[in-house]
PDB file of N, CA and C in Angstrom:
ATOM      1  N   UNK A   1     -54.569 267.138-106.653  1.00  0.00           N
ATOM      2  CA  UNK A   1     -54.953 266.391-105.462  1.00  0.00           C
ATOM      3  C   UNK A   1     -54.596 264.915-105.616  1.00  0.00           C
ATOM      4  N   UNK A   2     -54.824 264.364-106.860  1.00  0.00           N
ATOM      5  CA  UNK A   2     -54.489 263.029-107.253  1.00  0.00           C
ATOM      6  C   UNK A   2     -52.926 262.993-107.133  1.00  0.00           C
ATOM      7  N   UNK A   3     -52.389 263.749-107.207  1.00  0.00           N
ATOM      8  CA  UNK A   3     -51.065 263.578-107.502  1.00  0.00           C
ATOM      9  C   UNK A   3     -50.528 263.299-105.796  1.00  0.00           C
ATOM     10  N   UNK A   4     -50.446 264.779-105.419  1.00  0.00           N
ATOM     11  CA  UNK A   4     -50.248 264.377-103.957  1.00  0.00           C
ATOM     12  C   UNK A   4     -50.625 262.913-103.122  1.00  0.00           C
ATOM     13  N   UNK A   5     -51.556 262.461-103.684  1.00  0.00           N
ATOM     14  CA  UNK A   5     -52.701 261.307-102.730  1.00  0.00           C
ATOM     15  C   UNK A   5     -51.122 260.170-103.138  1.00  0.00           C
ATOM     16  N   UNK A   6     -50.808 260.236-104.499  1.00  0.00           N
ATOM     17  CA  UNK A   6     -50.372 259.056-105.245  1.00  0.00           C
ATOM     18  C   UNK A   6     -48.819 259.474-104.479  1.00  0.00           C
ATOM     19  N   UNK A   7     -48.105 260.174-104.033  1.00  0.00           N
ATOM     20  CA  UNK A   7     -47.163 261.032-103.761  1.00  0.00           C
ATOM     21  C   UNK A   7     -47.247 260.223-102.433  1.00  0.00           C
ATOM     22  N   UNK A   8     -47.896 260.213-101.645  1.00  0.00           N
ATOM     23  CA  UNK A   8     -47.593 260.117-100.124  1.00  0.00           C
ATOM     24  C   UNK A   8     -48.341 258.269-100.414  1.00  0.00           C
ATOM     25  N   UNK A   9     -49.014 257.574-101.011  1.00  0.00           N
ATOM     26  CA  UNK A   9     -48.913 256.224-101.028  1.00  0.00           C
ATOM     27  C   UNK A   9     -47.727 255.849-101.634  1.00  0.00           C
ATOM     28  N   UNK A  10     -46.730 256.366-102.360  1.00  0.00           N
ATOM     29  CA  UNK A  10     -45.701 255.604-102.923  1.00  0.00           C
ATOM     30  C   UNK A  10     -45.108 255.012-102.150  1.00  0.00           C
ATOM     31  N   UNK A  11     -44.417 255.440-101.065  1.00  0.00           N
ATOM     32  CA  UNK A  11     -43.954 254.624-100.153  1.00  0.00           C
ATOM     33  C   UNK A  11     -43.982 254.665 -98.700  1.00  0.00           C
ATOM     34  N   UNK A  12     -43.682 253.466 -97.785  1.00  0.00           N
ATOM     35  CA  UNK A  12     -44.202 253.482 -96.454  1.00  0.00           C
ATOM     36  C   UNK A  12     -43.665 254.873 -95.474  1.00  0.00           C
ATOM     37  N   UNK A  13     -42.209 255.078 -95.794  1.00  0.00           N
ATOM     38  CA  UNK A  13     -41.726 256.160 -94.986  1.00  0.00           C
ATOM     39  C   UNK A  13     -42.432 257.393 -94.850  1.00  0.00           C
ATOM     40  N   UNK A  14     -42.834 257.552 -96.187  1.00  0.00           N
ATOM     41  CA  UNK A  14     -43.429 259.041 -96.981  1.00  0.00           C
ATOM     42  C   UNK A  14     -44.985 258.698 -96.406  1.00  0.00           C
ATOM     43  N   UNK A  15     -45.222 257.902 -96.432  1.00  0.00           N
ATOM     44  CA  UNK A  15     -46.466 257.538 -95.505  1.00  0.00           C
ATOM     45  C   UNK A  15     -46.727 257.832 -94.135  1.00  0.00           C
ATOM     46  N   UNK A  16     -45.787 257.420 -93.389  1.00  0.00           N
ATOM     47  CA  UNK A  16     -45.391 257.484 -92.039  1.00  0.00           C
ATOM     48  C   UNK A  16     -44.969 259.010 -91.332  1.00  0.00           C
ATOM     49  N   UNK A  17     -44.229 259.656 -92.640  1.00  0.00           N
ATOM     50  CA  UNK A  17     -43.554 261.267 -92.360  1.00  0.00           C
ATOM     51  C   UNK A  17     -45.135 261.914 -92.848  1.00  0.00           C
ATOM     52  N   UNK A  18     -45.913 261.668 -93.287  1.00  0.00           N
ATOM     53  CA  UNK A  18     -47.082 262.653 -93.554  1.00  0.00           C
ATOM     54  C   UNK A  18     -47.968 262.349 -92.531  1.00  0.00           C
ATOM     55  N   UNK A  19     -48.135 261.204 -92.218  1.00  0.00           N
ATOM     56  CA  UNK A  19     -49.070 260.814 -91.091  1.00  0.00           C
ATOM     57  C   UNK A  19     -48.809 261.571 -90.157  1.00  0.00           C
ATOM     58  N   UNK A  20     -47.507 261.765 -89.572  1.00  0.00           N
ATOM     59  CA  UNK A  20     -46.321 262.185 -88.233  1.00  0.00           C
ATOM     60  C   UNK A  20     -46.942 263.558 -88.346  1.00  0.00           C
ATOM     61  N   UNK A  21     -46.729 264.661 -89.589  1.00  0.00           N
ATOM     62  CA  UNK A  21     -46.942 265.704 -89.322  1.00  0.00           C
ATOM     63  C   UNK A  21     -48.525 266.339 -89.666  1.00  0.00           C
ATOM     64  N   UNK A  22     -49.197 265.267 -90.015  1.00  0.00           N
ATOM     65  CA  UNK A  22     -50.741 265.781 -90.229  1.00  0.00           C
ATOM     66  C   UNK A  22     -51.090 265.497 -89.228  1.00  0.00           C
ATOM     67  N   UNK A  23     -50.518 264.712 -88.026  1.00  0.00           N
ATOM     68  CA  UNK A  23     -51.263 264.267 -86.843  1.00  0.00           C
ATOM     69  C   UNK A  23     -50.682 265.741 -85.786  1.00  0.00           C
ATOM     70  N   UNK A  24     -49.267 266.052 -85.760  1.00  0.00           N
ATOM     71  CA  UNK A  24     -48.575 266.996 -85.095  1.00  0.00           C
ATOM     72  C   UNK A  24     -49.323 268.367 -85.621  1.00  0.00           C
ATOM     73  N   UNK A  25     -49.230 268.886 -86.662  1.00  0.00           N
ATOM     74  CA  UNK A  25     -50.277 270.131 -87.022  1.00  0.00           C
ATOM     75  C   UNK A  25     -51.789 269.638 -86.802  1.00  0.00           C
ATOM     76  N   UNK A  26     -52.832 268.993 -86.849  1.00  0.00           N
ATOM     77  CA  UNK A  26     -53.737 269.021 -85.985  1.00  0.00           C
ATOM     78  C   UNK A  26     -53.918 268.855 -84.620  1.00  0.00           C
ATOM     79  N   UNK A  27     -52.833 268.367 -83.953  1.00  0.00           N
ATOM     80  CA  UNK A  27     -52.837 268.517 -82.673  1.00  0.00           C
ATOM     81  C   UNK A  27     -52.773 270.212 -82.119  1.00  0.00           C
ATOM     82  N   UNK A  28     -51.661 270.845 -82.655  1.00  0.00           N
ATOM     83  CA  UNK A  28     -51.629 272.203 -82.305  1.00  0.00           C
ATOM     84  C   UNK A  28     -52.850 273.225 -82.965  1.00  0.00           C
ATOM     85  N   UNK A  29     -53.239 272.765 -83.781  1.00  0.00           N
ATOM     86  CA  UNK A  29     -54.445 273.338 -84.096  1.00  0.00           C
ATOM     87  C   UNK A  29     -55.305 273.293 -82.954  1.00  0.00           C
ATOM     88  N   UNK A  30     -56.309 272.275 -83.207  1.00  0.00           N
ATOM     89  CA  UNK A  30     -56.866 271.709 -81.673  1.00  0.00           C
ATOM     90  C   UNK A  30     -56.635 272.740 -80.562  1.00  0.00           C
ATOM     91  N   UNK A  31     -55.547 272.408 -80.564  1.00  0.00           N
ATOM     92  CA  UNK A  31     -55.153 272.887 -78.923  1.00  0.00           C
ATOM     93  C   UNK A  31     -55.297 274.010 -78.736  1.00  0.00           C
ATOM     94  N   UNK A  32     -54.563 274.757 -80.166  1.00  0.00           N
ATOM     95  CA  UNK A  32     -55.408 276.042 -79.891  1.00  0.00           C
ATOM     96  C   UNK A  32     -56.264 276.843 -79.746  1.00  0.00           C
ATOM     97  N   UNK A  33     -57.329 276.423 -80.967  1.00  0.00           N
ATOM     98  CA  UNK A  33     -58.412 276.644 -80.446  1.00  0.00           C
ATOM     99  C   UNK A  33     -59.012 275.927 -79.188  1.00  0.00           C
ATOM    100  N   UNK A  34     -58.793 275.432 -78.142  1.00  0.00           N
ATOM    101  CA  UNK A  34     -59.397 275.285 -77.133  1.00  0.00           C
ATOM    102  C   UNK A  34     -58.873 275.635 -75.963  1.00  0.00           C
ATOM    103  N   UNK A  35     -57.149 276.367 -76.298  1.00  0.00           N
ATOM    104  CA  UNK A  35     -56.741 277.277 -75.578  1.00  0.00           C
ATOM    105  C   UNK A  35     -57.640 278.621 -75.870  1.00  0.00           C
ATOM    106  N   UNK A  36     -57.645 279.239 -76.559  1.00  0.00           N
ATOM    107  CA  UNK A  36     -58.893 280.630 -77.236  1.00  0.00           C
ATOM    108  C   UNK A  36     -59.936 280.431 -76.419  1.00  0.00           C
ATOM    109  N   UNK A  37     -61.148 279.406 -76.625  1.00  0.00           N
ATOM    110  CA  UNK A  37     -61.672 279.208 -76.104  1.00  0.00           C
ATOM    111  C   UNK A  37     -62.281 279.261 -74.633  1.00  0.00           C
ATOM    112  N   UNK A  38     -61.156 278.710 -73.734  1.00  0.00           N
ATOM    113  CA  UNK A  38     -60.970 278.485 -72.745  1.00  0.00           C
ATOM    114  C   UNK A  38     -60.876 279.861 -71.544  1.00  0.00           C
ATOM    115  N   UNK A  39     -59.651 280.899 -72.511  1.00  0.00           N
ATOM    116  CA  UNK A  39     -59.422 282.079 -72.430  1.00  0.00           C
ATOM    117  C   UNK A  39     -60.536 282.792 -72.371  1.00  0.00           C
ATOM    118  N   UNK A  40     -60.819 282.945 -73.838  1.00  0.00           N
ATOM    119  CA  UNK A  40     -62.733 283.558 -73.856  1.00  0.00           C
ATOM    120  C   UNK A  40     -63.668 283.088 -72.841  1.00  0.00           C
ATOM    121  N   UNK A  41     -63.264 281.775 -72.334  1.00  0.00           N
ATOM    122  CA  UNK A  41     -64.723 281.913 -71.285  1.00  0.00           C
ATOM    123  C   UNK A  41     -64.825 282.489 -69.894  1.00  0.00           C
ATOM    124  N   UNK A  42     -63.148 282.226 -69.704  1.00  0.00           N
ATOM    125  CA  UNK A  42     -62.597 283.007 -68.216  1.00  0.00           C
ATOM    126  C   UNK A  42     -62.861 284.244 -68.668  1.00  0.00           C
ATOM    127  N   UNK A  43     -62.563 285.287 -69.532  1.00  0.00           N
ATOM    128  CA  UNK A  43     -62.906 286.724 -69.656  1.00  0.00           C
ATOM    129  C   UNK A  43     -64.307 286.713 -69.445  1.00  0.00           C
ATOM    130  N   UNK A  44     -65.344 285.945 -69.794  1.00  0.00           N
ATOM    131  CA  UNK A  44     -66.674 286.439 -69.597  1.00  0.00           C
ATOM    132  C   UNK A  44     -67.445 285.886 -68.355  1.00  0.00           C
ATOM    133  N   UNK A  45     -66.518 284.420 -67.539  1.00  0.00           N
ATOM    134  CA  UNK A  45     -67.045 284.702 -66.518  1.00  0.00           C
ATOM    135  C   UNK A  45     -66.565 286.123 -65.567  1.00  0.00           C
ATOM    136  N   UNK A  46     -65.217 286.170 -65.820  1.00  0.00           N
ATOM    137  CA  UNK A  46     -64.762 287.268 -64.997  1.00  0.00           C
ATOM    138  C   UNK A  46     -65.166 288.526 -65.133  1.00  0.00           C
ATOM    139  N   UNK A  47     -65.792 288.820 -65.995  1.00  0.00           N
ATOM    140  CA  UNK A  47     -66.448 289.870 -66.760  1.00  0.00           C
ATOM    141  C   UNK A  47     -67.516 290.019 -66.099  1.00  0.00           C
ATOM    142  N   UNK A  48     -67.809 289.038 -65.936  1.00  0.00           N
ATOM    143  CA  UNK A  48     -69.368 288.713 -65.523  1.00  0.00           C
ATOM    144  C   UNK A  48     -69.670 288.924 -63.647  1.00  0.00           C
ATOM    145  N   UNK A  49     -68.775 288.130 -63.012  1.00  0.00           N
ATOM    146  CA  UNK A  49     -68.629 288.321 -61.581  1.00  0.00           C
ATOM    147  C   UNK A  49     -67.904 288.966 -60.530  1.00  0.00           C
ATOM    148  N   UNK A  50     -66.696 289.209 -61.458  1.00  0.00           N
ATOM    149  CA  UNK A  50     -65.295 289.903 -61.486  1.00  0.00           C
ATOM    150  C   UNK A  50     -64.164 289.266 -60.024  1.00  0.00           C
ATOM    151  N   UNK A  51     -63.410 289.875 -59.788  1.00  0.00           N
ATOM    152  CA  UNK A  51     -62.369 288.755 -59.454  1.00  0.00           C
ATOM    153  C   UNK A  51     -61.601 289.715 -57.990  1.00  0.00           C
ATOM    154  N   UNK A  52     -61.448 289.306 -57.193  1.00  0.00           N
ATOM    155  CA  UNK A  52     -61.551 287.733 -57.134  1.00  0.00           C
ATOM    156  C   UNK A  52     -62.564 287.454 -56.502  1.00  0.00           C
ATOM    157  N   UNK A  53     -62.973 285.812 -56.329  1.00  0.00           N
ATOM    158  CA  UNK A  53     -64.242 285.525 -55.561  1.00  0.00           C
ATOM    159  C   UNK A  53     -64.186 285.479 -53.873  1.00  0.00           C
ATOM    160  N   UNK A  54     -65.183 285.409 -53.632  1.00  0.00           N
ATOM    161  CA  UNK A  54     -65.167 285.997 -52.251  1.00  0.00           C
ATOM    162  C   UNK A  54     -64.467 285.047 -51.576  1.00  0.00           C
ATOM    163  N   UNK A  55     -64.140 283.318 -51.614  1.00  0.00           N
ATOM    164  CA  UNK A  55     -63.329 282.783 -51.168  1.00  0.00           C
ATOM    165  C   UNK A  55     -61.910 282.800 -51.420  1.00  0.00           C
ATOM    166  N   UNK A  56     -61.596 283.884 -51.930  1.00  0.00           N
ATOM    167  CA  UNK A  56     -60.105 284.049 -52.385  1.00  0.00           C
ATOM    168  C   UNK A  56     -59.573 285.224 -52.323  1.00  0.00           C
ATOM    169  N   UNK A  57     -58.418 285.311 -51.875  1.00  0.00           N
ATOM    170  CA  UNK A  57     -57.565 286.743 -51.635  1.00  0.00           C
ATOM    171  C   UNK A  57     -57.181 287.249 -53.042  1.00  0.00           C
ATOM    172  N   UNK A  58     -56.638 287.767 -53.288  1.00  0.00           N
ATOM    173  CA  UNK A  58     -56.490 289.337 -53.899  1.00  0.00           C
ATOM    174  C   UNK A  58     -55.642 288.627 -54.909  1.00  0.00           C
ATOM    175  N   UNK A  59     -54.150 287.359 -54.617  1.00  0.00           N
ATOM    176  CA  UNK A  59     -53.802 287.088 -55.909  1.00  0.00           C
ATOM    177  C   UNK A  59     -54.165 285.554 -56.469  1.00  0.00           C
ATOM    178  N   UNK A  60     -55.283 285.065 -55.727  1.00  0.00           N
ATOM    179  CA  UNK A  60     -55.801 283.745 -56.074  1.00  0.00           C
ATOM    180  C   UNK A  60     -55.971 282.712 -55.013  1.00  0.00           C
ATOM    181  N   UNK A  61     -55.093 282.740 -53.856  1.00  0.00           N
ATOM    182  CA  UNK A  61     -55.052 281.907 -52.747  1.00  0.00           C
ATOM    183  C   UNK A  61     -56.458 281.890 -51.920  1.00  0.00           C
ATOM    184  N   UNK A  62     -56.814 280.502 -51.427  1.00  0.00           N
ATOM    185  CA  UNK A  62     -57.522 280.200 -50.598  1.00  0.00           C
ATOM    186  C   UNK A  62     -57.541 281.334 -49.142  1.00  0.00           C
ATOM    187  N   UNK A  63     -58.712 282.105 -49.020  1.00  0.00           N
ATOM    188  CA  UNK A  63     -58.557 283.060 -47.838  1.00  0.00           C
ATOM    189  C   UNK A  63     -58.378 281.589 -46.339  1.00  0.00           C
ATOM    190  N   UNK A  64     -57.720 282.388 -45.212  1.00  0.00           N
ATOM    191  CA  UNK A  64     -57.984 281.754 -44.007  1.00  0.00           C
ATOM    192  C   UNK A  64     -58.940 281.855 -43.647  1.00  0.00           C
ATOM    193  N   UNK A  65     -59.752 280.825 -42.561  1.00  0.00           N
ATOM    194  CA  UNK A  65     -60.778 280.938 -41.675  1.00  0.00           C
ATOM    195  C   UNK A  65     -60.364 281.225 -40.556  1.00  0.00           C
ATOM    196  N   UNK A  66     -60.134 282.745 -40.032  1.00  0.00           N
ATOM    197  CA  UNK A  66     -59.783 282.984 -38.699  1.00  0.00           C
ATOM    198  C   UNK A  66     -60.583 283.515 -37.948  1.00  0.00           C
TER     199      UNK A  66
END
């Protein structure tokens, strides 16, 4: 662990290229789990009330008021 730590302070670039991709792989991390997430909660509302809702037609659109 010491080694690595001493590895990426040696110099600014190697600094800058680890920063770049520890920031880029936690971003997609992140994201994914709150894509999952997000997913999982639409299945259990839809689960729950089922689809579509009564203000909406059959593939998602706003019904008319006629």
């Amino acid at each position: 662990m010491l080694e690595i730590l001493k590895f990426i302070l040696s110099d600014f670039w190697v600094f800058c290229g680890f920063t770049i991709i520890l920031n880029v792989s936690l971003y997609y991390i992140v994201n994914m789990i709150v894509r999952v997430w997000s997913k999982f909660m639409r299945h259990l509302n839809i689960s729950k009330h089922g689809w579509p809702p009564l203000h909406l037609d059959g593939d998602g659109d706003f019904k008319q008021n006629i």
